[in-house]
Protein backbone atom coordinates (compact mmCIF):
# COMPACT_ATOMS: atom_id res chain seq x y z
CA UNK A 1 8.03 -3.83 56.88
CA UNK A 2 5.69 -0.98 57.03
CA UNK A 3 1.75 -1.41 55.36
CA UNK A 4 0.06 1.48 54.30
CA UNK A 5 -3.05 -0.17 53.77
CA UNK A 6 -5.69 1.43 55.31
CA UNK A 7 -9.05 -0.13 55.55
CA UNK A 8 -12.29 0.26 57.98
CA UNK A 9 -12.45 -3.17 59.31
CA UNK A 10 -16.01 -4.13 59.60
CA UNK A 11 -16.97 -7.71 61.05
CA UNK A 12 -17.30 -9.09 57.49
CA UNK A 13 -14.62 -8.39 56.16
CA UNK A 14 -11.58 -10.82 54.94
CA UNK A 15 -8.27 -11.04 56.51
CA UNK A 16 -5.53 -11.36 54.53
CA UNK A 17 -2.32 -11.99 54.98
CA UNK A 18 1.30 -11.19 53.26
CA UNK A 19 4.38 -13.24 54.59
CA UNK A 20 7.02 -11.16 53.38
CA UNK A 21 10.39 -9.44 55.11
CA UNK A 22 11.86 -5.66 55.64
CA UNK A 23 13.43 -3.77 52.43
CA UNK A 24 11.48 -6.33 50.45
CA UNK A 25 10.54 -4.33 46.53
CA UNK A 26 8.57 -7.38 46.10
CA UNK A 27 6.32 -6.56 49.28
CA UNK A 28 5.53 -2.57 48.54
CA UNK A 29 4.57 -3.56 44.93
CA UNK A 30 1.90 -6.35 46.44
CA UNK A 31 0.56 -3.79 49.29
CA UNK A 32 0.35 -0.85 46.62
CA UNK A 33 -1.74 -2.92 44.25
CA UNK A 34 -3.96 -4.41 47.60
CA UNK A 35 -4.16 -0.57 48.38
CA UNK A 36 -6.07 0.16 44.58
CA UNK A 37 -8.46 -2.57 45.48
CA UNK A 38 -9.76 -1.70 48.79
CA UNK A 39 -12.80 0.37 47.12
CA UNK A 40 -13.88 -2.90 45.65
CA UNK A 41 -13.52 -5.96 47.94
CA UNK A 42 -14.06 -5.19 51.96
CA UNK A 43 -10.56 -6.72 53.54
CA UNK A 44 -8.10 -6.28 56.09
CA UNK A 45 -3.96 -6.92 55.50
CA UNK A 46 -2.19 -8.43 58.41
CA UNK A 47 1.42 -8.43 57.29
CA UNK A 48 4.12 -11.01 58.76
CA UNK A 49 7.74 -10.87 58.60
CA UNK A 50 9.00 -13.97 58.09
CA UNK A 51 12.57 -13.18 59.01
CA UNK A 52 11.07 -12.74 62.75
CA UNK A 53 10.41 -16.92 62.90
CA UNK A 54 12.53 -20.03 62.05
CA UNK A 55 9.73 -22.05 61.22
CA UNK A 56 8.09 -18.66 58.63
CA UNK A 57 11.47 -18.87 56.90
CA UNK A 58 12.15 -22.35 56.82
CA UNK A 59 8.10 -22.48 54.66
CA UNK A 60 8.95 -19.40 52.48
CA UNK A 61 12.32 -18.90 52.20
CA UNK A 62 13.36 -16.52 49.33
CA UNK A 63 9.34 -16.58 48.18
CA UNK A 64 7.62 -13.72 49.27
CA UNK A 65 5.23 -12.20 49.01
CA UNK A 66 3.03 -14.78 49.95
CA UNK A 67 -0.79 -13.57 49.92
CA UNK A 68 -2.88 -16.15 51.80
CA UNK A 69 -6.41 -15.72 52.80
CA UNK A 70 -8.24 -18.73 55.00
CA UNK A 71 -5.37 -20.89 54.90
CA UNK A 72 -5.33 -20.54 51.29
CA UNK A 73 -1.99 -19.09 49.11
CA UNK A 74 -4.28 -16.57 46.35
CA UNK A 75 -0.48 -15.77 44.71
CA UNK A 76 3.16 -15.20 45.57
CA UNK A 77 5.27 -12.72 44.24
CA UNK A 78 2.92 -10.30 42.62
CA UNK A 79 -0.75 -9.59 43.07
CA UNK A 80 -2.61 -11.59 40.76
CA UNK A 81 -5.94 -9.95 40.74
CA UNK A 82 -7.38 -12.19 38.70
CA UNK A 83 -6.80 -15.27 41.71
CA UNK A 84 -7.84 -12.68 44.28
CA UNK A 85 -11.37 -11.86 42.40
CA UNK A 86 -12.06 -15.60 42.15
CA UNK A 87 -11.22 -16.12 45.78
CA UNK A 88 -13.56 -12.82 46.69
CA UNK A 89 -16.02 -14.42 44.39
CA UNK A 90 -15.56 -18.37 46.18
CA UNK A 91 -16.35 -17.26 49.34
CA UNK A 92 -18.89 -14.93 49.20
């Protein structure tokens, strides 16, 4: 799995997560859309594949993407900006 997301990471900003897997549609949709928002929230995108641990793909299985941010799951599947905004909004 390949990101494109490209972000200056400065020491406040969040780190987020997607557990996904390689040749996943599902995956490039959910960084594309995290891509549109980087001019508005200040976050970094650590991606995991979870094909690469027994354990990862014992949890997620065929669900995936997976955005979690502080232990949290925000949505699965497709960005949900809405969840996002409100987690953006919760912590800050």
């Amino acid at each position: 799995m390949e990101a494109r997301v490209s972000s200056l990471v400065m020491p406040d900003s969040v780190r987020l997560i997607i557990y996904g897997r390689k040749d996943c549609h599902l995956c490039f949709d959910m960084i594309a859309a995290l891509n549109e928002l980087q001019t508005r929230f200040c976050f970094r995108v650590e991606l995991v594949d979870v094909d690469s641990n027994v354990e990862l793909l014992a949890q997620f299985g065929e669900r995936v993407p997976v955005l979690i941010a502080g232990g949290e799951e925000i949505c699965h599947f497709h960005l949900d900006p809405i969840a996002l905004d409100a987690y953006f909004a919760k912590i800050r």
